[in-house]
Protein backbone atom coordinates (compact mmCIF):
# COMPACT_ATOMS: atom_id res chain seq x y z
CA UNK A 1 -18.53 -36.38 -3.91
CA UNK A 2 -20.22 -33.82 -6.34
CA UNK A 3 -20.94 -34.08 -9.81
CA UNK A 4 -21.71 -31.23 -12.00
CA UNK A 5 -21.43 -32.55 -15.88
CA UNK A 6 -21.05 -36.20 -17.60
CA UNK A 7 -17.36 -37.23 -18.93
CA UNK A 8 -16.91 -37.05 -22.64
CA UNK A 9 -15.65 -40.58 -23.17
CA UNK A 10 -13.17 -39.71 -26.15
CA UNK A 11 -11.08 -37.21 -23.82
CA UNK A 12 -8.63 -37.69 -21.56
CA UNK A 13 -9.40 -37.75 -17.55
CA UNK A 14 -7.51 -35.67 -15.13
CA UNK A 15 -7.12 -35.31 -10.93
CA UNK A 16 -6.08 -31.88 -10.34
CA UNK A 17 -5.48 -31.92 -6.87
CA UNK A 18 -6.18 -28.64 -4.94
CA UNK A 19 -3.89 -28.07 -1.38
CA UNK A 20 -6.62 -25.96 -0.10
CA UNK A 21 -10.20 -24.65 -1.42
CA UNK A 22 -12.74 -22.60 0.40
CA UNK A 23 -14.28 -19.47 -0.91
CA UNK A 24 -13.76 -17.84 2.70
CA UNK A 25 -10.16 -19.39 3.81
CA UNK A 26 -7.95 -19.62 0.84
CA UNK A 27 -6.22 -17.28 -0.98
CA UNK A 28 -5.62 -19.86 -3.60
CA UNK A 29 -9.64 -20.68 -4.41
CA UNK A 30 -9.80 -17.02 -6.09
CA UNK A 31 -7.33 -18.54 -8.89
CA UNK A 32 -8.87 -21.85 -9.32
CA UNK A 33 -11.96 -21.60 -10.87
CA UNK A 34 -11.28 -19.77 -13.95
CA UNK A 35 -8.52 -22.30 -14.58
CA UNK A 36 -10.47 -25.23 -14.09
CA UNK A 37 -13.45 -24.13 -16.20
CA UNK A 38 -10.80 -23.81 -19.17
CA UNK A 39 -9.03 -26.89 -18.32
CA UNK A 40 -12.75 -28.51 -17.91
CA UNK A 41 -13.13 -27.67 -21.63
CA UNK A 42 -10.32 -29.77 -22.61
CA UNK A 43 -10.36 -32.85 -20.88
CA UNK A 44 -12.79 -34.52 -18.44
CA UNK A 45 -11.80 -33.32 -14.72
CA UNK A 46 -12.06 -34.49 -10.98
CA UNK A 47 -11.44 -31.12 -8.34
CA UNK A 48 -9.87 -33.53 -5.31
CA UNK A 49 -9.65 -31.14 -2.47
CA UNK A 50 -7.51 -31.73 0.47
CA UNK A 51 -8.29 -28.79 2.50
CA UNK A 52 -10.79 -26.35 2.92
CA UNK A 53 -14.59 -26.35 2.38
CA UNK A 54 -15.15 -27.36 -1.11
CA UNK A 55 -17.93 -25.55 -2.76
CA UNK A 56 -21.16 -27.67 -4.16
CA UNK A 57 -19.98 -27.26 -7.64
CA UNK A 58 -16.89 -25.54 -10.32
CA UNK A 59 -18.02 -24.98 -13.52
CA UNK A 60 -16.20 -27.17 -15.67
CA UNK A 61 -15.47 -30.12 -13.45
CA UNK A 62 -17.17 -33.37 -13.60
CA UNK A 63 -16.64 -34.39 -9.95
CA UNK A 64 -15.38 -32.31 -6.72
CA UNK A 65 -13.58 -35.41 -4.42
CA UNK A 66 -12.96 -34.52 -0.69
CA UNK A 67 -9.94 -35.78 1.03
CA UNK A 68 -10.41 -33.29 3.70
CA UNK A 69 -10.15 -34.34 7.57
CA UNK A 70 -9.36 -32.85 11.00
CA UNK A 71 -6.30 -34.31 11.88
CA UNK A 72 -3.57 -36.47 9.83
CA UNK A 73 -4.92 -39.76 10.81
CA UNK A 74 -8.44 -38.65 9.02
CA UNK A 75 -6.87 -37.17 6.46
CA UNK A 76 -4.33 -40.37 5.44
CA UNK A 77 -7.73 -42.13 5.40
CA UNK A 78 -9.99 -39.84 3.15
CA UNK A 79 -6.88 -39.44 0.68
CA UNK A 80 -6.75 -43.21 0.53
CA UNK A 81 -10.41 -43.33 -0.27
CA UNK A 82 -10.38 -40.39 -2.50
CA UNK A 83 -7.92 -42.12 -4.79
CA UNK A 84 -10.05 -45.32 -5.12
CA UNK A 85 -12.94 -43.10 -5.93
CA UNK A 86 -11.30 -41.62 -8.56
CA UNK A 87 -9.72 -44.78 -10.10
CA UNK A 88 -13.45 -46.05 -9.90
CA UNK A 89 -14.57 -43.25 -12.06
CA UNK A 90 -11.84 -44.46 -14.45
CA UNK A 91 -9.42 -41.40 -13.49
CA UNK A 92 -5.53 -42.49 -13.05
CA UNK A 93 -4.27 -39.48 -14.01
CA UNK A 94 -2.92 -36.69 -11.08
CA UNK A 95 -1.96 -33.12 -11.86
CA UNK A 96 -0.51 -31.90 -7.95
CA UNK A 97 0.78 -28.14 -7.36
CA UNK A 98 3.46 -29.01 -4.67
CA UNK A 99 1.13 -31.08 -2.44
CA UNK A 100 3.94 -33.35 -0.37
CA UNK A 101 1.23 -35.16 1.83
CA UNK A 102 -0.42 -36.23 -1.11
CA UNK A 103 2.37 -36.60 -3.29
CA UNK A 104 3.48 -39.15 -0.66
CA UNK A 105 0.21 -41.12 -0.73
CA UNK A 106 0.17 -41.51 -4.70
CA UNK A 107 3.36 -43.00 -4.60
CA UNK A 108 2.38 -45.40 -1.61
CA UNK A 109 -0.66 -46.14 -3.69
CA UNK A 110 0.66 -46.85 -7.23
CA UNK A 111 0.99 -50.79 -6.71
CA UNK A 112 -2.75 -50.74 -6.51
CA UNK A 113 -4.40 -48.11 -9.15
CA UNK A 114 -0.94 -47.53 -11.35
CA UNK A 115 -1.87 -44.07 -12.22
CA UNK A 116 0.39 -41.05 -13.07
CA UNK A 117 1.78 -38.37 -11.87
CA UNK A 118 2.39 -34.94 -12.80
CA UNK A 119 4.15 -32.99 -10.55
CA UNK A 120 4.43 -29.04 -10.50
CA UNK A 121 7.20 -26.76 -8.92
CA UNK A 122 8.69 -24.00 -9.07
CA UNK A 123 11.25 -22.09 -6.68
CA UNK A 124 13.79 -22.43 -4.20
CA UNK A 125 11.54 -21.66 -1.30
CA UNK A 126 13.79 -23.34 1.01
CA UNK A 127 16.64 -20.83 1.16
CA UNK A 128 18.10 -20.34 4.12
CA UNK A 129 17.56 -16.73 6.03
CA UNK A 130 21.00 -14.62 6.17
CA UNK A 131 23.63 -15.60 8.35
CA UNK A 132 22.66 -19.23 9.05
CA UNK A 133 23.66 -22.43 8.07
CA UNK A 134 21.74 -24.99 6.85
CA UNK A 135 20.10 -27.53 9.70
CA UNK A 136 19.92 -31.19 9.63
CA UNK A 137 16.05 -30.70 9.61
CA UNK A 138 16.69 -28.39 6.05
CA UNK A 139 18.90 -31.34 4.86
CA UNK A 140 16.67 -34.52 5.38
CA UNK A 141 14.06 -32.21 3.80
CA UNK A 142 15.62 -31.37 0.61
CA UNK A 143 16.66 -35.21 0.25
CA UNK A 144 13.07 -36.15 0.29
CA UNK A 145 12.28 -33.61 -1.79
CA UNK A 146 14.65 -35.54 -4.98
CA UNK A 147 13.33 -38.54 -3.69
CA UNK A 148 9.95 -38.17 -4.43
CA UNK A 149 10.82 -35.83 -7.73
CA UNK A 150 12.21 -38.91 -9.15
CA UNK A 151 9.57 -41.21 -8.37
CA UNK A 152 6.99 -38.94 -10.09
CA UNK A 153 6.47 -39.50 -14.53
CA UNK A 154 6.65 -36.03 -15.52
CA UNK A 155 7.90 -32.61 -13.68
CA UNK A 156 6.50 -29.70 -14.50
CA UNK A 157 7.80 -26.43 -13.39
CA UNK A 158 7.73 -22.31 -15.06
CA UNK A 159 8.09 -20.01 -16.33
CA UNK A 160 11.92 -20.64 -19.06
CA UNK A 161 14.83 -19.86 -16.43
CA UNK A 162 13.37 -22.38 -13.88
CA UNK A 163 13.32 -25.09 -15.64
CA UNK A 164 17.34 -25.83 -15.76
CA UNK A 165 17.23 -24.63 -12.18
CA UNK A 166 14.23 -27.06 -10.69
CA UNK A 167 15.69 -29.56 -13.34
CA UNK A 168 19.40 -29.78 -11.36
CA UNK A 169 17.93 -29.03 -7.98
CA UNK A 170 15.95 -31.96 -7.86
CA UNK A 171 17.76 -34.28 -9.91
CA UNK A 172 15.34 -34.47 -12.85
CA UNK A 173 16.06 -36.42 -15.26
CA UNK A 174 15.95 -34.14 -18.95
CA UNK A 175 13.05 -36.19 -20.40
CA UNK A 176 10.78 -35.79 -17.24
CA UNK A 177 10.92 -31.74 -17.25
CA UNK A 178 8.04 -30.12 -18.85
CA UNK A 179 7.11 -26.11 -19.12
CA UNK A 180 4.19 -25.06 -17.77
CA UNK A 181 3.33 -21.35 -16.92
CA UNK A 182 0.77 -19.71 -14.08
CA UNK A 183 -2.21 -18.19 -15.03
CA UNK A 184 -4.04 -15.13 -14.09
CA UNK A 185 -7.80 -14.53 -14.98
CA UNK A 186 -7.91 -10.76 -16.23
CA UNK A 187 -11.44 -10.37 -15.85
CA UNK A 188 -11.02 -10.84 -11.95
CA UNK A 189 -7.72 -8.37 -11.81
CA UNK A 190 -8.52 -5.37 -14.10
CA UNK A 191 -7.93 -1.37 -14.35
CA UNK A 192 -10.35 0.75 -12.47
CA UNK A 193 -11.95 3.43 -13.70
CA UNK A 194 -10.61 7.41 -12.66
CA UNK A 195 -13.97 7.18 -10.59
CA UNK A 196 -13.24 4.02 -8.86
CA UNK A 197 -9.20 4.66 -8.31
CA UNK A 198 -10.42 8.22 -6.12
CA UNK A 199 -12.92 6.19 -4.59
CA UNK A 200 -10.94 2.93 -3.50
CA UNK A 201 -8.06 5.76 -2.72
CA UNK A 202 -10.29 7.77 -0.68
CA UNK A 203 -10.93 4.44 1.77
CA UNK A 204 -7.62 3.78 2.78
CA UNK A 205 -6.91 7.23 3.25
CA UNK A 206 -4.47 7.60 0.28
CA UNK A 207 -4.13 11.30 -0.84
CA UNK A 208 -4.58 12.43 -4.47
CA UNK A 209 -1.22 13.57 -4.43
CA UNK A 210 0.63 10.51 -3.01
CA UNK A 211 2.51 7.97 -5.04
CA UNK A 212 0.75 4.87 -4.16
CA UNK A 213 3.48 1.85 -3.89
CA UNK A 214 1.80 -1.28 -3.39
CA UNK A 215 3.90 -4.56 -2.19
CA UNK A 216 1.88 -8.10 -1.51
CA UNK A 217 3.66 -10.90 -0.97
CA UNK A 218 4.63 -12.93 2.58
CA UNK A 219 6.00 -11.08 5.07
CA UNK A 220 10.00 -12.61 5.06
CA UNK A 221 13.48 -12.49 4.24
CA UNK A 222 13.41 -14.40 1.30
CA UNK A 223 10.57 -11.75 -0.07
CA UNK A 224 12.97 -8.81 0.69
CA UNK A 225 10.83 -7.28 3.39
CA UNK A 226 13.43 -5.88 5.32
CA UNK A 227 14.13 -3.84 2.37
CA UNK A 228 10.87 -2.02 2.28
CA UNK A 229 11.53 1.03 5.19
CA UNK A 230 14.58 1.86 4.18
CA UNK A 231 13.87 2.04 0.31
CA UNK A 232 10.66 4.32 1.28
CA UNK A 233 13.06 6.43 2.75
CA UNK A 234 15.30 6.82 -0.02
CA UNK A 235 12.41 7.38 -2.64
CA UNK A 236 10.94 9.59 -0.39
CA UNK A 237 13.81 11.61 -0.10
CA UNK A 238 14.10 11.51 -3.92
CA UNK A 239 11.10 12.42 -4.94
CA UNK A 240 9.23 16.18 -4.63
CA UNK A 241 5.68 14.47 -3.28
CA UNK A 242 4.29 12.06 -0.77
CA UNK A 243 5.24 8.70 -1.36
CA UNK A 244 2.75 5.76 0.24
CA UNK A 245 4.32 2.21 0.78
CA UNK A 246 1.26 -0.15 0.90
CA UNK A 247 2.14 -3.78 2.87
CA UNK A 248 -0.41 -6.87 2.26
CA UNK A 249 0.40 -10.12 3.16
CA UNK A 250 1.73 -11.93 6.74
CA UNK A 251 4.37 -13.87 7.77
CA UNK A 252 7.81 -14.16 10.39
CA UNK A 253 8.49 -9.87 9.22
CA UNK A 254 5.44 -8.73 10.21
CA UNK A 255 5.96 -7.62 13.70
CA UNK A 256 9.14 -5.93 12.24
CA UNK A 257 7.49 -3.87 9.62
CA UNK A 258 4.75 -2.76 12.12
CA UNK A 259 7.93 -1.54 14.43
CA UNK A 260 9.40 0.29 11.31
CA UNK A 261 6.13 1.98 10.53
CA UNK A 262 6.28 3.81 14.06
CA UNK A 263 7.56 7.37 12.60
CA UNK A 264 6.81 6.21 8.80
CA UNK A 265 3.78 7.62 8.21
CA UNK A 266 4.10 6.63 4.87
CA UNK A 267 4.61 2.68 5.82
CA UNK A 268 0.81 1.44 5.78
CA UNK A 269 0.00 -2.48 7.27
CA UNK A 270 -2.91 -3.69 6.01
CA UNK A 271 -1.59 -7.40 6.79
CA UNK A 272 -3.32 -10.26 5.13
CA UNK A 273 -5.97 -9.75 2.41
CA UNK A 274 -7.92 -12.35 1.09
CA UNK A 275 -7.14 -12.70 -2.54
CA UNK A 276 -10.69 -11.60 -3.70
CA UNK A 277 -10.37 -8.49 -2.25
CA UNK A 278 -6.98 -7.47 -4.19
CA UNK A 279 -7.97 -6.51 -7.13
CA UNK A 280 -9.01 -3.02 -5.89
CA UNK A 281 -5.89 -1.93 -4.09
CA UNK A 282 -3.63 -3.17 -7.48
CA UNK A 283 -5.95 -0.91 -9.84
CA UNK A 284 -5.94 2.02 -7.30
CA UNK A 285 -1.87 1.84 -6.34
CA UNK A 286 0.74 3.99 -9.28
CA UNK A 287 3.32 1.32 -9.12
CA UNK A 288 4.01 -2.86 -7.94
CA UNK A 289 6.96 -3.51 -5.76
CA UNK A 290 8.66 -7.14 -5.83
CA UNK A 291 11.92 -6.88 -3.59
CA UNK A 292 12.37 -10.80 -3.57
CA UNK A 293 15.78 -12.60 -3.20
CA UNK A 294 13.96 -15.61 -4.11
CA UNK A 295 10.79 -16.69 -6.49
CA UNK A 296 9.66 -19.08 -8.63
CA UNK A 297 6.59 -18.18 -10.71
CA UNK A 298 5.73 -15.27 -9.03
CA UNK A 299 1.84 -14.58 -9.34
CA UNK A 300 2.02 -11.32 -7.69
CA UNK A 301 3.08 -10.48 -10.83
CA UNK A 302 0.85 -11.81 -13.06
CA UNK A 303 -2.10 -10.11 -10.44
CA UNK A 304 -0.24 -6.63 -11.01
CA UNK A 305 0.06 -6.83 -14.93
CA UNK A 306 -3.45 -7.88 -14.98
CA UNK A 307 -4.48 -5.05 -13.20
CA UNK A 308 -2.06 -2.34 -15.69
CA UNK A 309 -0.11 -1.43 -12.90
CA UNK A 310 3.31 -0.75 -13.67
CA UNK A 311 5.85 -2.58 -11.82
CA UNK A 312 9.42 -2.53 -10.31
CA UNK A 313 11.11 -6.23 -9.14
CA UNK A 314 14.11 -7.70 -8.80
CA UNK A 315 15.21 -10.70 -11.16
CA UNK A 316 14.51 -13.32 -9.18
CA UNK A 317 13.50 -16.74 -9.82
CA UNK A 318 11.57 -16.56 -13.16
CA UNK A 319 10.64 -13.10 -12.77
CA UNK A 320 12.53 -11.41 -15.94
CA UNK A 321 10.44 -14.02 -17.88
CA UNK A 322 7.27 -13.00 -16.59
CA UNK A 323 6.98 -9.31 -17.24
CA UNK A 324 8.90 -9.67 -20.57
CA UNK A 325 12.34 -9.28 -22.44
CA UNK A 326 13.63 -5.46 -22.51
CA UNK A 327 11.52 -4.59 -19.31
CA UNK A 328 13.17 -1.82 -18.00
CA UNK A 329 12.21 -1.78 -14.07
CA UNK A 330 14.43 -4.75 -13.19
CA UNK A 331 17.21 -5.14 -10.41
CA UNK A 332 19.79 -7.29 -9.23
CA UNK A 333 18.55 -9.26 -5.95
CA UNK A 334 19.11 -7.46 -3.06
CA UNK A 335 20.00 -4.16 -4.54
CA UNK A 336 17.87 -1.14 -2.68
CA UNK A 337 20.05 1.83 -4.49
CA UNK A 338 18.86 0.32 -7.88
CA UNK A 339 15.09 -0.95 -6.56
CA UNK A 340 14.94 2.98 -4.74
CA UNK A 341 15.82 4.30 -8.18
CA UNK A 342 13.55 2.13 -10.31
CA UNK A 343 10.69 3.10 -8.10
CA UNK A 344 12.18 6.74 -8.38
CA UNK A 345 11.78 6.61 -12.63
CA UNK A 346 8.98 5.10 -12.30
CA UNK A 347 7.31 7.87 -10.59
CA UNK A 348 8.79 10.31 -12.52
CA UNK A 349 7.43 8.86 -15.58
CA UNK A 350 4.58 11.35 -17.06
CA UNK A 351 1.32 9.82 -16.53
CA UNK A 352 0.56 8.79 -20.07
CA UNK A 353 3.75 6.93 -20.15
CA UNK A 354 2.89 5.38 -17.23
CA UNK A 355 -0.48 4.59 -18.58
CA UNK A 356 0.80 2.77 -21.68
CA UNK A 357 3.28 0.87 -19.52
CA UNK A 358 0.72 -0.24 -17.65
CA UNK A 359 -1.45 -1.48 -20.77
CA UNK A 360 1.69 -3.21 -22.45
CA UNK A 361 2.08 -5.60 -19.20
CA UNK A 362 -1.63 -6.31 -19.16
CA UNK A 363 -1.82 -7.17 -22.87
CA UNK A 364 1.10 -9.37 -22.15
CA UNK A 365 -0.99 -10.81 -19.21
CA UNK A 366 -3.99 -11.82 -21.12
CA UNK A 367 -1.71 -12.94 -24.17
CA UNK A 368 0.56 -15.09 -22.43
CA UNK A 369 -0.93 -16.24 -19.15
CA UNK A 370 -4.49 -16.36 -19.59
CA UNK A 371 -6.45 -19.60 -17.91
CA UNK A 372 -6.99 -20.59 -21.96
CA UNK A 373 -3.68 -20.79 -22.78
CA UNK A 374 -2.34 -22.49 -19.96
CA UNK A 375 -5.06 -24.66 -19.91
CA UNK A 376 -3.77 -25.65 -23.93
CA UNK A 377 0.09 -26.09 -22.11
CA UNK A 378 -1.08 -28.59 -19.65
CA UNK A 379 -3.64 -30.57 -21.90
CA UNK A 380 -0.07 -31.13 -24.56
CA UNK A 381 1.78 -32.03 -21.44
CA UNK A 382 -0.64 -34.64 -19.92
């Protein structure tokens, strides 16, 4: 237990629990700390970790709580303790960002410490692949899942569209759904410079003349991976220049996509890249691909508009709510002629257009989802 700065006494006194934190592991930790240090400003705040290597300290939060352990019977045990050293500090009050495991142990533990809890989701990450019916295992699942929803005081989910859809998924009762968006810290995600683009370009091997398409997401049917060779092909038979397809990220497609990039020379698999080394590759790419057939709150998003990189993604999830009304690089789910055209316009687009595209999406970033703002949302909500 790690204490940075004393509670202010007058303001209220928040858990936000973190799945995973470690500034060499988790993709996640990149997001957190700008968040936190806004939220910190707001209300008094406990960082209760259940994976990872928490750091020493995170600006803005009074105490970092570990509930990490090396197997499930360690970590049932440091949760349990974690959430009597929290109600000792006077802190009954649990913001969680899908966390089941712990989810589980707050509503095991509510007899004893009677705290509440806030409960975050967003998504249908459960669809089932193409083809195959839904398993018993897939059932049970999603049954637990509205169990615990409804045992929970408040739901929170993002961005507009979702919250009808998370609200009748689950079972949510209308006066437990609040709005609550994702947030994306623009100092960390930003444009490069001409001088940095040629340079970061010049590392991977990208040529001046290519058209840089940059996709990071997981590597699986639900994120439209098994879209990506073909549309490469039809954009590259579109279009009078090189065209680059950029992969980052893992998962079930990956051994797929590295058979499909055997005669693509174009098809480049960098695999998984921790998050704090992104923000190069989205300022030196010329466009953002999101073929997904499902999302939620997509932050791959927020990362690219951030970085004033123009993008082309389907409409799935919340994603049409994200970059904006009247965005004109959206397509149906699971259409490749429109996603192989988009890309197509996009690249045809003169590079000042392009350029003030760009900017629009990362004002729109920094308006709209900056750590402040969201960090106002959630202190109205608790």
């Amino acid at each position: 237990m790690k204490t940075e700065t004393g509670p202010t006494p007058s303001r209220a006194k928040v858990v936000y629990v973190v799945p995973h934190l470690s500034s060499e592991e988790s993709e996640h930790f990149a997001h957190i700390p700008a968040f936190l240090e806004a939220l910190g400003k707001r209300v008094d705040l406990i960082a209760l970790v259940e994976r990872g290597t928490p750091p020493e300290r995170l600006p803005g939060v009074h105490m970092i709580v570990s509930a990490v352990g090396r197997n499930r019977l360690s970590r049932l045990f440091g949760s349990i303790r974690a959430v009597r050293s929290c109600a000792r500090a006077g802190y009954r009050t649990y913001f969680l960002r899908y966390s089941r495991f712990f989810l589980i142990m707050l509503i095991v533990t509510y007899p004893f410490f009677g705290h509440r809890i806030f409960l975050w989701r967003s998504g249908t990450a459960d669809l089932i692949e193409h083809g195959r019916r839904r398993t018993v295992r897939q059932r049970l699942n999603d049954g637990l899942n509205q169990l615990l929803s409804r045992c929970v005081h408040t739901f929170v989910t993002g961005p507009e569209s979702m919250v009808p859809v998370m609200r009748a998924r689950w079972h949510v009762p209308g006066n437990k759904m609040r709005l609550l968006y994702n947030d994306i810290d623009s100092n960390r995600f930003v444009p490069l410079s001409p001088e940095e683009r040629a340079e970061v370009r010049r590392r991977h091997g990208w040529g001046d003349d290519e058209f840089v398409v940059l996709f990071v997401h997981r590597l699986s049917f639900r994120r439209g991976t098994r879209l990506l060779a073909p549309l490469l092909d039809h954009v590259g038979a579109d279009l009078r220049r090189p065209v680059r397809l950029v992969v980052v990220g893992d998962g079930p497609d990956r051994s797929l996509l590295t058979h499909q990039s055997t005669g693509r020379p174009g098809l480049q698999i960098l695999g998984a890249v921790p998050n704090r080394d992104l923000p190069p590759l989205y300022g030196a790419a010329d466009c953002f691909l999101m073929p997904s057939y499902e999302e939620g709150f997509p932050r791959v998003l927020l990362e690219a508009m951030s970085s004033a990189l123009p993008i082309v993604t389907t409409g799935a999830g919340g994603s049409a709510d994200v970059v904006g009304p009247d965005y004109p690089f959206i397509c149906d789910v699971g259409d490749l002629t429109g996603l192989a055209e988009k890309v197509a316009e996009v690249a045809h687009l003169p590079l000042a257009e392009r350029t003030a595209l760009g900017g629009r999406l990362r004002e729109r970033a920094r308006h709209e989802f900056s750590p402040q703002r969201v960090a106002q949302m959630l202190e109205d909500i608790l």
